[in-house]
C-alpha atoms as a PDB file:
ATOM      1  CA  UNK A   1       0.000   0.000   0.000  1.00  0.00           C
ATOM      2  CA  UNK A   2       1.326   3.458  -0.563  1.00  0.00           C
ATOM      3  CA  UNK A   3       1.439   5.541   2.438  1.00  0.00           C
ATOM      4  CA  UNK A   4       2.492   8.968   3.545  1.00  0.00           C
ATOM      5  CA  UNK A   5       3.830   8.958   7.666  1.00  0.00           C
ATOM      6  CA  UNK A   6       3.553  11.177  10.098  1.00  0.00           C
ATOM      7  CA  UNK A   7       5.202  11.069  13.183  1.00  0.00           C
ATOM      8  CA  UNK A   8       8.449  13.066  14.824  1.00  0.00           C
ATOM      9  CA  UNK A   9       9.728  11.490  18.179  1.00  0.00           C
ATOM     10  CA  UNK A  10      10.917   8.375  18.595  1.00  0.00           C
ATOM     11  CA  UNK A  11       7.698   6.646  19.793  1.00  0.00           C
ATOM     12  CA  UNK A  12       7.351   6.978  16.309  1.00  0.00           C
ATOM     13  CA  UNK A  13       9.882   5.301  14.200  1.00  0.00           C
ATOM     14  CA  UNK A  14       9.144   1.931  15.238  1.00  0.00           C
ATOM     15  CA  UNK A  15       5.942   2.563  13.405  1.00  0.00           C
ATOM     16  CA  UNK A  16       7.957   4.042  10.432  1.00  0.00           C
ATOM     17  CA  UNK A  17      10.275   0.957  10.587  1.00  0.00           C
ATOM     18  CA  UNK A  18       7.471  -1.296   9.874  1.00  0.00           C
ATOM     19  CA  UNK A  19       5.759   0.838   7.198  1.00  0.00           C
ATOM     20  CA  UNK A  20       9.234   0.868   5.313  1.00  0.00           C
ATOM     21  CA  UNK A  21       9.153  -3.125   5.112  1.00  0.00           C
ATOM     22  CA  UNK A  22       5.903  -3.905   4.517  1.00  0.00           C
ATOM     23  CA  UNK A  23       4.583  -0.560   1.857  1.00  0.00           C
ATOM     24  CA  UNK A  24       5.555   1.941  -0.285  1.00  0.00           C
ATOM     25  CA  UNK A  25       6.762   5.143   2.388  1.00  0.00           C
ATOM     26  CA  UNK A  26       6.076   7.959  -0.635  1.00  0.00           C
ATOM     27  CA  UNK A  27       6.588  10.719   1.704  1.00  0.00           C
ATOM     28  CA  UNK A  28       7.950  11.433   6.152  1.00  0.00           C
ATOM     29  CA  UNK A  29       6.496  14.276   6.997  1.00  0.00           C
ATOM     30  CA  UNK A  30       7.870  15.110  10.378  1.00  0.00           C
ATOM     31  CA  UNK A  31       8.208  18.490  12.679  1.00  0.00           C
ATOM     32  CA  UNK A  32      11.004  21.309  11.773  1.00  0.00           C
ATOM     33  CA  UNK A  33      14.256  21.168  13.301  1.00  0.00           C
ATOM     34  CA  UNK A  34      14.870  22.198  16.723  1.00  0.00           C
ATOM     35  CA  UNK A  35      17.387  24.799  17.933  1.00  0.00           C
ATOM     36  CA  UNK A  36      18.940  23.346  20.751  1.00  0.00           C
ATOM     37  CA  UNK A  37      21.857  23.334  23.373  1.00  0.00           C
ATOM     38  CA  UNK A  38      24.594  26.476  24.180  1.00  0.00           C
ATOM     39  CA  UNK A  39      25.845  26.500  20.128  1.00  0.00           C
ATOM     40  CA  UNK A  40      22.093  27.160  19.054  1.00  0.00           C
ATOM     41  CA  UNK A  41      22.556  23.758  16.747  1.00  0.00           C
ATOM     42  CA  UNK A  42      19.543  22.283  15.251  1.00  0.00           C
ATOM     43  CA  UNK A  43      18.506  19.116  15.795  1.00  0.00           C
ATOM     44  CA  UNK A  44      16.776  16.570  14.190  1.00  0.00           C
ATOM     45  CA  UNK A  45      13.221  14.773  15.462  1.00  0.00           C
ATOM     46  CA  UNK A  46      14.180  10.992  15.558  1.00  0.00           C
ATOM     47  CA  UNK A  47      12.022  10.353  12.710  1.00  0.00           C
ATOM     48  CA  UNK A  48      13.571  12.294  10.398  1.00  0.00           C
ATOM     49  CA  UNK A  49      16.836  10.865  11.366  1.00  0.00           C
ATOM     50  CA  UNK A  50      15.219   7.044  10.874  1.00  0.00           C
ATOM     51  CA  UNK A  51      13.706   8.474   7.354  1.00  0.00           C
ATOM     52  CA  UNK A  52      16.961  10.280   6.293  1.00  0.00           C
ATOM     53  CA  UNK A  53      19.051   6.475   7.104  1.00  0.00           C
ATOM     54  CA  UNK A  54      16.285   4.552   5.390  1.00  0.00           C
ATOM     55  CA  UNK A  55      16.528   7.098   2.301  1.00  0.00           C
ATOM     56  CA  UNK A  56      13.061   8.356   2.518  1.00  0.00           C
ATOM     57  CA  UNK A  57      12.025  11.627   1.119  1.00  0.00           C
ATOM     58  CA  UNK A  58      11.102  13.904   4.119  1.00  0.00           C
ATOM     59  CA  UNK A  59       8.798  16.993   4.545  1.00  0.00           C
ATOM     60  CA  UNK A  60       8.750  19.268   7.414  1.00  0.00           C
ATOM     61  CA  UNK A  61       6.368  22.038   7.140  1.00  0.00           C
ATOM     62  CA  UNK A  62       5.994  24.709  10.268  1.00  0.00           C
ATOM     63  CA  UNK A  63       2.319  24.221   9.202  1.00  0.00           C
ATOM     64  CA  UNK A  64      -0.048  22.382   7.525  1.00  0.00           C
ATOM     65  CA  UNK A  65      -0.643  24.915   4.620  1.00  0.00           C
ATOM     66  CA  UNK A  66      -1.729  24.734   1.178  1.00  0.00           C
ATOM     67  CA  UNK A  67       1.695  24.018   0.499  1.00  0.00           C
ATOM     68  CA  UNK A  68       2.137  21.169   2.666  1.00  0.00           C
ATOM     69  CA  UNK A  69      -0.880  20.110   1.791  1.00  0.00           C
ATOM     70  CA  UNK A  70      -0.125  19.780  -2.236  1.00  0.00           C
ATOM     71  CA  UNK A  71       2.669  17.946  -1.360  1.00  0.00           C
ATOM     72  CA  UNK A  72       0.968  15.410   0.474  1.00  0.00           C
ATOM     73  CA  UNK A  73      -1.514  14.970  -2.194  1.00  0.00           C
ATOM     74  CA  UNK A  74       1.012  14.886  -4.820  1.00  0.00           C
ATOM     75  CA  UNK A  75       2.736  11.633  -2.990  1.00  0.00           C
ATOM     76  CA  UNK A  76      -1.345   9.663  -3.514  1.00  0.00           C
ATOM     77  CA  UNK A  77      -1.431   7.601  -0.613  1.00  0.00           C
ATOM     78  CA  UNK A  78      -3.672   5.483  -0.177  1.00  0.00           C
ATOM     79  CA  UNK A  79      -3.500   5.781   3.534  1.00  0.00           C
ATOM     80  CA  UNK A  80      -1.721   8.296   5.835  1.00  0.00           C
ATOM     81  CA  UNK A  81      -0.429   6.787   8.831  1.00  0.00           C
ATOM     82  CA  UNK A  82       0.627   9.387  11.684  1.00  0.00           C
ATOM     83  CA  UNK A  83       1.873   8.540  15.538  1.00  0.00           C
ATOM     84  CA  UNK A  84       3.136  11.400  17.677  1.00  0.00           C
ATOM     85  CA  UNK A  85       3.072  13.743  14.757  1.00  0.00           C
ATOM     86  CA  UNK A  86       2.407  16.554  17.402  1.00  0.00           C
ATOM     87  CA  UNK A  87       0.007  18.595  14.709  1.00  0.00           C
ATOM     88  CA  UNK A  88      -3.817  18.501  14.289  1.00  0.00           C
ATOM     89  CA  UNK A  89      -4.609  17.612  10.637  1.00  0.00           C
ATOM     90  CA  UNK A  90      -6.984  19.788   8.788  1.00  0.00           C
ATOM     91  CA  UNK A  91     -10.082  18.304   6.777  1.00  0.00           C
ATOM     92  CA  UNK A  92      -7.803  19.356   3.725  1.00  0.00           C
ATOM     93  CA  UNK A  93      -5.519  17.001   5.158  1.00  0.00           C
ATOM     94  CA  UNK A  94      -8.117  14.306   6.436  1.00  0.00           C
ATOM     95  CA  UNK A  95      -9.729  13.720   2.681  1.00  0.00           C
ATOM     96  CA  UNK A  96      -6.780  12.829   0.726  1.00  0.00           C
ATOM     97  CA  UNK A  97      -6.322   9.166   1.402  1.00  0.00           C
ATOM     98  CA  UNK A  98      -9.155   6.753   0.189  1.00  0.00           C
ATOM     99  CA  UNK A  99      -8.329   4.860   2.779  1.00  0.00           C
ATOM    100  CA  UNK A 100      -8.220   7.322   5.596  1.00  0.00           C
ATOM    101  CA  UNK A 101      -5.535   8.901   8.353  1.00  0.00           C
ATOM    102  CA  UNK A 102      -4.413   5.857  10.655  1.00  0.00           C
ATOM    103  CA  UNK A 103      -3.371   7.137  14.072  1.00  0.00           C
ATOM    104  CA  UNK A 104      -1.242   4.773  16.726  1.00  0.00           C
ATOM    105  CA  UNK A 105      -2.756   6.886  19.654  1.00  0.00           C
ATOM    106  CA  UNK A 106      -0.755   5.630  23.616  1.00  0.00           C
ATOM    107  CA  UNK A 107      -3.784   5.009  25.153  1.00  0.00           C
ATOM    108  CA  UNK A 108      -7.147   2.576  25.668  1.00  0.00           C
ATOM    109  CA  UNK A 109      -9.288   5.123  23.805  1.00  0.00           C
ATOM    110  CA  UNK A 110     -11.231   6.803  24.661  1.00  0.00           C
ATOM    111  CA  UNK A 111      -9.355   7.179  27.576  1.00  0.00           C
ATOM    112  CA  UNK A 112      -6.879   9.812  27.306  1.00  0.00           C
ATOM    113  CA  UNK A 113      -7.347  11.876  24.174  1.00  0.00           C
ATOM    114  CA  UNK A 114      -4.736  14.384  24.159  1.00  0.00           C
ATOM    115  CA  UNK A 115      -1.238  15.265  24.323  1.00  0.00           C
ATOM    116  CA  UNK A 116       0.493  13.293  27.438  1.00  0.00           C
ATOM    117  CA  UNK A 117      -1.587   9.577  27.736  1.00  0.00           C
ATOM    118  CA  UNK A 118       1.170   7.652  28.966  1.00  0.00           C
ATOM    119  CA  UNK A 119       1.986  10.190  31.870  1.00  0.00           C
ATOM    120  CA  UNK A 120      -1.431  10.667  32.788  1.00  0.00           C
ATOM    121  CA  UNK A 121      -2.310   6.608  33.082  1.00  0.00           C
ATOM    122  CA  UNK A 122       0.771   6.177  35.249  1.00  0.00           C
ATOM    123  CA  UNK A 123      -0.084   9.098  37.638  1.00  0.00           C
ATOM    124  CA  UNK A 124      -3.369   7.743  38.470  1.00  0.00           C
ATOM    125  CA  UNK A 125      -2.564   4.941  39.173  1.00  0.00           C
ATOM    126  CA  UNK A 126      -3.661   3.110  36.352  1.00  0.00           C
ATOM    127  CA  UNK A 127      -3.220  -0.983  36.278  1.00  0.00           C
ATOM    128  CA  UNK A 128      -2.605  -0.895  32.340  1.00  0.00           C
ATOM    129  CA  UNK A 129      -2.788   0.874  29.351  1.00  0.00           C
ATOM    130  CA  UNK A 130      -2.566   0.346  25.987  1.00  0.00           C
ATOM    131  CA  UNK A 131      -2.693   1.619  21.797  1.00  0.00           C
ATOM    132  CA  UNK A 132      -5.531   1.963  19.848  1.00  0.00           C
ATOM    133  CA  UNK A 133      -5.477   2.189  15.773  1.00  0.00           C
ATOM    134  CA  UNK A 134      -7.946   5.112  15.103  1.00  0.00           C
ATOM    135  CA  UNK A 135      -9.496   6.956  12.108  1.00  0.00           C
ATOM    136  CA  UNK A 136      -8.838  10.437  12.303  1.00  0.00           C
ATOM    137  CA  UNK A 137     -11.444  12.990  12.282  1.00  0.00           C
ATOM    138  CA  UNK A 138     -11.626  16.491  13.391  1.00  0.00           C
ATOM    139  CA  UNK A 139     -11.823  15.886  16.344  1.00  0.00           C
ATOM    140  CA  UNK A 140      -8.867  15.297  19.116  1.00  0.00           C
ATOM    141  CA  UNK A 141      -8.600  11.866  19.053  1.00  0.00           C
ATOM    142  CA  UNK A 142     -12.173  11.381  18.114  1.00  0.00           C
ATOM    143  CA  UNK A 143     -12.504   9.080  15.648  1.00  0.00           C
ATOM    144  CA  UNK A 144     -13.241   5.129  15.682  1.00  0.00           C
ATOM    145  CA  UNK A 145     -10.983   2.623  16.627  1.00  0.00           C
ATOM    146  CA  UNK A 146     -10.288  -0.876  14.901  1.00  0.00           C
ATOM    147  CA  UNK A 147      -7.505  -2.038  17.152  1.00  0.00           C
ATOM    148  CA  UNK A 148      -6.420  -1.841  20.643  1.00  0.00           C
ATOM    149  CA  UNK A 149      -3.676  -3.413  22.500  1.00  0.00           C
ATOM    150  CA  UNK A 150      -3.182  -3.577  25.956  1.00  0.00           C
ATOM    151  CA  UNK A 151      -0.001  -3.201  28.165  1.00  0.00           C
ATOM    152  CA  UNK A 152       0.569  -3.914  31.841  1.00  0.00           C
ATOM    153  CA  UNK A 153       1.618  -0.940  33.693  1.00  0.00           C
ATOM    154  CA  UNK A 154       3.119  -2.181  37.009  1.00  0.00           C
ATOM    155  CA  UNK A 155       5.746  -0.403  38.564  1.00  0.00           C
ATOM    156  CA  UNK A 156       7.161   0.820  34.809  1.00  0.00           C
ATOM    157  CA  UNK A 157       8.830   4.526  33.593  1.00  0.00           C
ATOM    158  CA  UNK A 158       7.157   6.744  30.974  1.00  0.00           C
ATOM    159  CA  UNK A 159      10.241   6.064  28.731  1.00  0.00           C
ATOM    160  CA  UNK A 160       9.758   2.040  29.204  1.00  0.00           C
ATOM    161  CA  UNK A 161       5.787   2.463  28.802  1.00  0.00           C
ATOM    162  CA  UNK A 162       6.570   4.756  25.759  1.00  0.00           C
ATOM    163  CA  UNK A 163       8.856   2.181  24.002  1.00  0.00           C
ATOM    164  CA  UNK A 164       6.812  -0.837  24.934  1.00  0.00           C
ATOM    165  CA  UNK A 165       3.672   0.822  23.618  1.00  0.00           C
ATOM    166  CA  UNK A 166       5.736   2.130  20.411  1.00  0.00           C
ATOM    167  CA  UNK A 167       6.399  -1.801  19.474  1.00  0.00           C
ATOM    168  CA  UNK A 168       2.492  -2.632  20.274  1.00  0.00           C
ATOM    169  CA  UNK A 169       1.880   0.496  18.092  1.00  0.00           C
ATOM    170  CA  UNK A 170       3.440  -0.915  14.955  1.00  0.00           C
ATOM    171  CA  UNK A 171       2.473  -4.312  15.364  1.00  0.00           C
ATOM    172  CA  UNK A 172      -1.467  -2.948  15.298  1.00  0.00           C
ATOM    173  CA  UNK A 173      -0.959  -0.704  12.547  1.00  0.00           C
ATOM    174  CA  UNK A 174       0.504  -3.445  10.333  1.00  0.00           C
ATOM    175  CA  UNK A 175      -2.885  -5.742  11.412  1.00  0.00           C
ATOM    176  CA  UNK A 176      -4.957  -3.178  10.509  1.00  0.00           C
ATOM    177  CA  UNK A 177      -3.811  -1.646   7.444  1.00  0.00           C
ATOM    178  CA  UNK A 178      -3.328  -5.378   6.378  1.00  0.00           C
ATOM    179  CA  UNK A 179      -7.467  -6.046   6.860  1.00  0.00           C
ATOM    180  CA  UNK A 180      -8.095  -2.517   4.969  1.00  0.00           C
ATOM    181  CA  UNK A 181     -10.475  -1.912   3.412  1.00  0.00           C
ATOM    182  CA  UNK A 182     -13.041  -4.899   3.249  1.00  0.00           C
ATOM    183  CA  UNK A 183     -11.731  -6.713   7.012  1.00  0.00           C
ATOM    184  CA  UNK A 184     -11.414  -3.727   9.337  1.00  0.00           C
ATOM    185  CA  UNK A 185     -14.925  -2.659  11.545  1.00  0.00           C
ATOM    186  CA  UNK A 186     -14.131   0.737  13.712  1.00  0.00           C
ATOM    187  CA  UNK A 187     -15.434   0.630  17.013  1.00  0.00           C
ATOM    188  CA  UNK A 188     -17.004   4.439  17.907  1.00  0.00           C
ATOM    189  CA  UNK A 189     -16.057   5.831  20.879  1.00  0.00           C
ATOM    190  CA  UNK A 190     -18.311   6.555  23.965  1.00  0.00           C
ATOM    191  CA  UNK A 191     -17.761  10.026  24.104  1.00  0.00           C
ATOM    192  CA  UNK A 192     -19.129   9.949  27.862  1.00  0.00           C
ATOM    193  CA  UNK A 193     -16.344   7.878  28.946  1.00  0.00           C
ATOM    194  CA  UNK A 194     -13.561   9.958  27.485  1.00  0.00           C
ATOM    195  CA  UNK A 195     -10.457  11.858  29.239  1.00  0.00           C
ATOM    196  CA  UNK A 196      -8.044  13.959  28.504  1.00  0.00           C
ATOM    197  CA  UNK A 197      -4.640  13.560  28.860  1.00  0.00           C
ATOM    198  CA  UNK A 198      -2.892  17.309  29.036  1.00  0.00           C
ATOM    199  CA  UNK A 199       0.501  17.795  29.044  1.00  0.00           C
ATOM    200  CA  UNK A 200       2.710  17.186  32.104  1.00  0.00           C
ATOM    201  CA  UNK A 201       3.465  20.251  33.924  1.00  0.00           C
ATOM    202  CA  UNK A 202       6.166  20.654  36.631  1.00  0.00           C
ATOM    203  CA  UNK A 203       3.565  21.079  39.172  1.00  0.00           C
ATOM    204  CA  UNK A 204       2.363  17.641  38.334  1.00  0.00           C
ATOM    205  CA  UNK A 205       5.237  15.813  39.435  1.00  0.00           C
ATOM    206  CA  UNK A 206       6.995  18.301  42.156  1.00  0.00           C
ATOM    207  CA  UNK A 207       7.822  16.358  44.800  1.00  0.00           C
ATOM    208  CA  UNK A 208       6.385  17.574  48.461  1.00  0.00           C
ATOM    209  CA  UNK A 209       7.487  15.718  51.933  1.00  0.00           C
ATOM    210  CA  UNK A 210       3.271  15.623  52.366  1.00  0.00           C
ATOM    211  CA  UNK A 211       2.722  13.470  49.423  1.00  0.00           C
ATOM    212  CA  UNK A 212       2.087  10.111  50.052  1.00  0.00           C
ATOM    213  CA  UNK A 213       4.855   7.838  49.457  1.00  0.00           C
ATOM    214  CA  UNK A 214       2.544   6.163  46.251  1.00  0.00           C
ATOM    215  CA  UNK A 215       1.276   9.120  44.881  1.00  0.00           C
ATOM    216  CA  UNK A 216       5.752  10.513  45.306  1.00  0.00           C
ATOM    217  CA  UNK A 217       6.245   7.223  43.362  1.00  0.00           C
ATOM    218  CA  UNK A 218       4.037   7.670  40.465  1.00  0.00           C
ATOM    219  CA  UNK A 219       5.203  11.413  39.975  1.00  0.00           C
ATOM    220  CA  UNK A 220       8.899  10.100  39.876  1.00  0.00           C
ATOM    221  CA  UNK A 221       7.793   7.857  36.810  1.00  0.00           C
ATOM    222  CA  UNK A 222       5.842  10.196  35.249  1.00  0.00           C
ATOM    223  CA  UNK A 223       8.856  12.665  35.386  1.00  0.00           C
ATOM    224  CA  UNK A 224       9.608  13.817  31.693  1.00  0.00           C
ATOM    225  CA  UNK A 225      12.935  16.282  30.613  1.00  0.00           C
ATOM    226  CA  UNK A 226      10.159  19.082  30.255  1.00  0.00           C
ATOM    227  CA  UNK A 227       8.588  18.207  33.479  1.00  0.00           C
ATOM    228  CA  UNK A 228      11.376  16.391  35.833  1.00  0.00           C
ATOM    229  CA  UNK A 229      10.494  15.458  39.729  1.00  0.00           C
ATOM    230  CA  UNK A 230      12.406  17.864  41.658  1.00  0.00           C
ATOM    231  CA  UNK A 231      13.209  18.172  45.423  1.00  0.00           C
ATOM    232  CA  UNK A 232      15.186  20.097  47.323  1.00  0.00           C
ATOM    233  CA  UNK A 233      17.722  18.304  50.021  1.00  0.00           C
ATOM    234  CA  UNK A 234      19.068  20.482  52.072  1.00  0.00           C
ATOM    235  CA  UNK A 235      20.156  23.467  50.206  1.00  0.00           C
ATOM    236  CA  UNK A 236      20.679  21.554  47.107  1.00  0.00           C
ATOM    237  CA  UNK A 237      18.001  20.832  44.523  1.00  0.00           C
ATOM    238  CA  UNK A 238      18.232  17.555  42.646  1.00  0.00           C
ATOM    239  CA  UNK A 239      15.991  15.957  39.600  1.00  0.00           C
ATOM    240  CA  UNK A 240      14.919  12.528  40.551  1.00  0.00           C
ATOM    241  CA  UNK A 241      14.891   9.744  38.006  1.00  0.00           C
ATOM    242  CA  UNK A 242      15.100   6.576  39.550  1.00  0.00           C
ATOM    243  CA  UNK A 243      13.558   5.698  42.911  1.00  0.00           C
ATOM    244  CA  UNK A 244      12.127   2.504  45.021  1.00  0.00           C
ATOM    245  CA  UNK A 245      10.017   2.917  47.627  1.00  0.00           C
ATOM    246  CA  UNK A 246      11.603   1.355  51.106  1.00  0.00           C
ATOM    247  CA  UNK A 247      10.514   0.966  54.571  1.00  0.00           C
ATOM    248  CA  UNK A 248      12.665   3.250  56.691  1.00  0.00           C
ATOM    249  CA  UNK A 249      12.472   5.041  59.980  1.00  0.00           C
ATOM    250  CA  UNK A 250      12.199   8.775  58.177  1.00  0.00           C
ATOM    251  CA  UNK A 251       9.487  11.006  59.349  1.00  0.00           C
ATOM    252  CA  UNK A 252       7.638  13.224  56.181  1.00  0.00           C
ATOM    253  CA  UNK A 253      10.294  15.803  55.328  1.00  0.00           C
ATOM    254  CA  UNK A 254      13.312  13.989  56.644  1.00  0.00           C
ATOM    255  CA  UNK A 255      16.281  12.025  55.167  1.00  0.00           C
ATOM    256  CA  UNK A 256      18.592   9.768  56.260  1.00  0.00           C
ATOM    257  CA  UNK A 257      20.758   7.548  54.029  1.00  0.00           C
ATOM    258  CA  UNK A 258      20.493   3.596  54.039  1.00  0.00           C
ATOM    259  CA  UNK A 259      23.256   1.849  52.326  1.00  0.00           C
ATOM    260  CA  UNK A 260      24.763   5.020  51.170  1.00  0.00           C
ATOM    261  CA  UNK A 261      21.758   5.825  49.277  1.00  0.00           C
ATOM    262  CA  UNK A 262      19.824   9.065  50.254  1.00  0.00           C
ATOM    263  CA  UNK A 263      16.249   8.058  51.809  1.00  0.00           C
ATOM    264  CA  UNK A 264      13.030  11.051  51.597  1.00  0.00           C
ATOM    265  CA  UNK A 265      10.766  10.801  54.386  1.00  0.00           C
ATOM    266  CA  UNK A 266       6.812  10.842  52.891  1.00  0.00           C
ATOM    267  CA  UNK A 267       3.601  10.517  53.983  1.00  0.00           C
ATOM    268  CA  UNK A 268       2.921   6.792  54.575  1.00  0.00           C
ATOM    269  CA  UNK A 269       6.701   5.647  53.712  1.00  0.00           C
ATOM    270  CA  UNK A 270       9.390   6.486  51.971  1.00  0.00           C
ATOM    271  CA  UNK A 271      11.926   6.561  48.831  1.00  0.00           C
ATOM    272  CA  UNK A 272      14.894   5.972  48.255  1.00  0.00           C
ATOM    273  CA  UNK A 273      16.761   7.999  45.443  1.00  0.00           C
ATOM    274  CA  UNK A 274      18.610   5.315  43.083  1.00  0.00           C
ATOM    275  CA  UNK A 275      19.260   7.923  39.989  1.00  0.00           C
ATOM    276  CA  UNK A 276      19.322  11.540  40.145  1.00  0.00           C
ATOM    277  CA  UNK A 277      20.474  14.691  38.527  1.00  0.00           C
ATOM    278  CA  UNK A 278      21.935  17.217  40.440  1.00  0.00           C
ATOM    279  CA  UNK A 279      21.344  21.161  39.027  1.00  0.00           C
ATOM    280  CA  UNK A 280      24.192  21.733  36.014  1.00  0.00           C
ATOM    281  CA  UNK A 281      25.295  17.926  35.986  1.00  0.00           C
ATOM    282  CA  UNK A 282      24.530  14.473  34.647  1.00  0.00           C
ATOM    283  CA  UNK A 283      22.912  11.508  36.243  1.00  0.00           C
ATOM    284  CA  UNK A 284      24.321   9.485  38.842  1.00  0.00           C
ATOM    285  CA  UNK A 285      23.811   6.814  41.601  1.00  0.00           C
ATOM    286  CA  UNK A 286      22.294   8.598  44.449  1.00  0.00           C
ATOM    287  CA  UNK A 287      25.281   6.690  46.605  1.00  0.00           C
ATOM    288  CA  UNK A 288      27.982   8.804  44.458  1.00  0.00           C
ATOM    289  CA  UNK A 289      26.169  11.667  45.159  1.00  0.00           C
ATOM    290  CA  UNK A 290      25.510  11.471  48.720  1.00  0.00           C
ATOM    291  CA  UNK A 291      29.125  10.294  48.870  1.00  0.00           C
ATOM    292  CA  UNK A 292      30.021  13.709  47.420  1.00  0.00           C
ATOM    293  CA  UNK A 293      27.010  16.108  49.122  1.00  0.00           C
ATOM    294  CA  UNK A 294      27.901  15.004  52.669  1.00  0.00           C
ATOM    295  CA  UNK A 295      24.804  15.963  54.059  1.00  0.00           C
ATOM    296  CA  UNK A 296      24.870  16.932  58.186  1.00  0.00           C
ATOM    297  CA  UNK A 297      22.879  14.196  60.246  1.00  0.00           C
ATOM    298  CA  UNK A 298      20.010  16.440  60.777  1.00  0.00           C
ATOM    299  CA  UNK A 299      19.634  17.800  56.935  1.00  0.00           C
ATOM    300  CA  UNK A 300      15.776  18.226  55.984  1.00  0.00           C
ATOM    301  CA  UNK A 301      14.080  18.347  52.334  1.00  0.00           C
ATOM    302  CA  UNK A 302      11.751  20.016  50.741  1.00  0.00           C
ATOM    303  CA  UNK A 303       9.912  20.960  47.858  1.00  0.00           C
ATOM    304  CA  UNK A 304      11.262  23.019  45.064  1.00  0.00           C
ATOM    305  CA  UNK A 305       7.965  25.067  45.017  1.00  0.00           C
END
């Protein structure tokens, strides 16, 4: 089948990996390049990079235009497959393909329509979640659904949600698009069971000594580069990326180390802080770090707020 992708993180290219075996990729059409670190150096989105190695025309538009828009028609695909594209497609868009725009959306639709699914399942608390293979309409993350795939959540990071689901993703999209058109039924949504999944903010995952030590838990895995889990300890403020939750004698607010590892005092229990980031460096093991900080025996945290 010919197809025209859309799609710019890396969630994505799994997705684009698959279309590039199995049909004809006429066209990527991805997000501009980023501007990023000290040298102002742009950067490409990880599916352009994928397209560029696979030797796949690419288009990134700042907008979907009229411009944009002719070239997407000019490619004729019969489908137009798009996962974490990161733009709403206009109806000029929507009616090119015969067969419709495909969307790998990271959630149990209708669940979580929006920008951040993956975050928002794993902050409340959710057992699983999932992909579902939608037709786009209008609508954010309206449409039908033929597929969905399911994914236990358990005690798993965003990023290892992310790249489980991105796998799942592909392997849908390749069922469905093999059943199109005559073998595929789309499921409508209930619109009076949908969420929405905005984006992570910092607020959402701050860490605060009154949280309970679950709720401290989820935020940590939730964490994203825009939105890390911060805390202060003593005077010095840290990102937390890894953590376990441990039994330790640590009142809310305190911290103590166990095994050389630095130990926050919540509500309910506590964490220990296996991976952070201290302000201006790199990761490390929170044992080199405490190793380093030599905190006094009576040093406090707080929250960065």
């Amino acid at each position: 089948m010919r197809i025209v992708f859309m799609g710019t993180p890396a969630f994505a290219v799994p997705t684009l990996d698959m279309l590039a075996q199995r049909h004809d990729v006429a066209l990527v059409v991805t997000q501009p390049d980023r501007v990023s670190g000290r040298g102002g150096h742009s950067r490409y989105s990880a599916v352009k990079k994928r397209a560029l190695e696979l030797g796949l025309p690419v288009l990134q538009p700042a907008r979907l235009d009229d411009d944009a828009v002719s070239d997407i028609r000019d490619a004729s695909p019969e489908a137009i497959c798009v996962a974490a594209f990161g733009m709403l497609l206009p109806p000029t868009v929507l009616s090119v393909p015969p067969h419709g725009c495909l969307n790998v959306h990271a959630s149990l639709l209708p669940a979580y329509r929006g920008a951040a699914p993956i975050q928002r399942a794993i902050l409340s608390g959710d057992r699983e979640t999932g992909v579902s293979i939608m037709l786009m309409e209008e609508g954010l993350d309206t449409g039908p659904y033929a597929l969905q795939r399911t994914l236990p959540i358990e005690d798993l990071y965003a990023d290892e949600v992310e790249l489980r689901l991105a796998g799942l993703g592909a392997d849908a999209l390749a069922e469905v698009l093999a059943g199109l058109p005559d073998s595929v039924t789309w499921t409508p949504q209930d619109a009076g069971e949908a969420t929405y999944a905005a984006k992570i903010t910092k607020d959402d995952v701050a860490l605060d000594p009154e949280l309970h030590v679950d709720e401290a838990f989820r935020r940590v895995r939730a964490a994203t580069r825009r939105a890390p889990a911060r805390a202060c300890l003593g005077d010095r403020e840290v990102t937390v990326k890894r953590a376990t939750p441990v039994e330790a004698d640590v009142a809310p607010g305190g911290l103590c180390l166990a095994d050389g590892y630095p130990v926050l005092g919540f509500s309910g229990g506590a964490l220990r802080l296996d991976v952070l980031r201290p302000a201006g460096k790199g990761d490390m093991s929170g044992r080199d770090w405490a190793r380093g900080a030599r905190l006094a025996a009576d040093v406090c945290w707080r929250c960065t707020r």
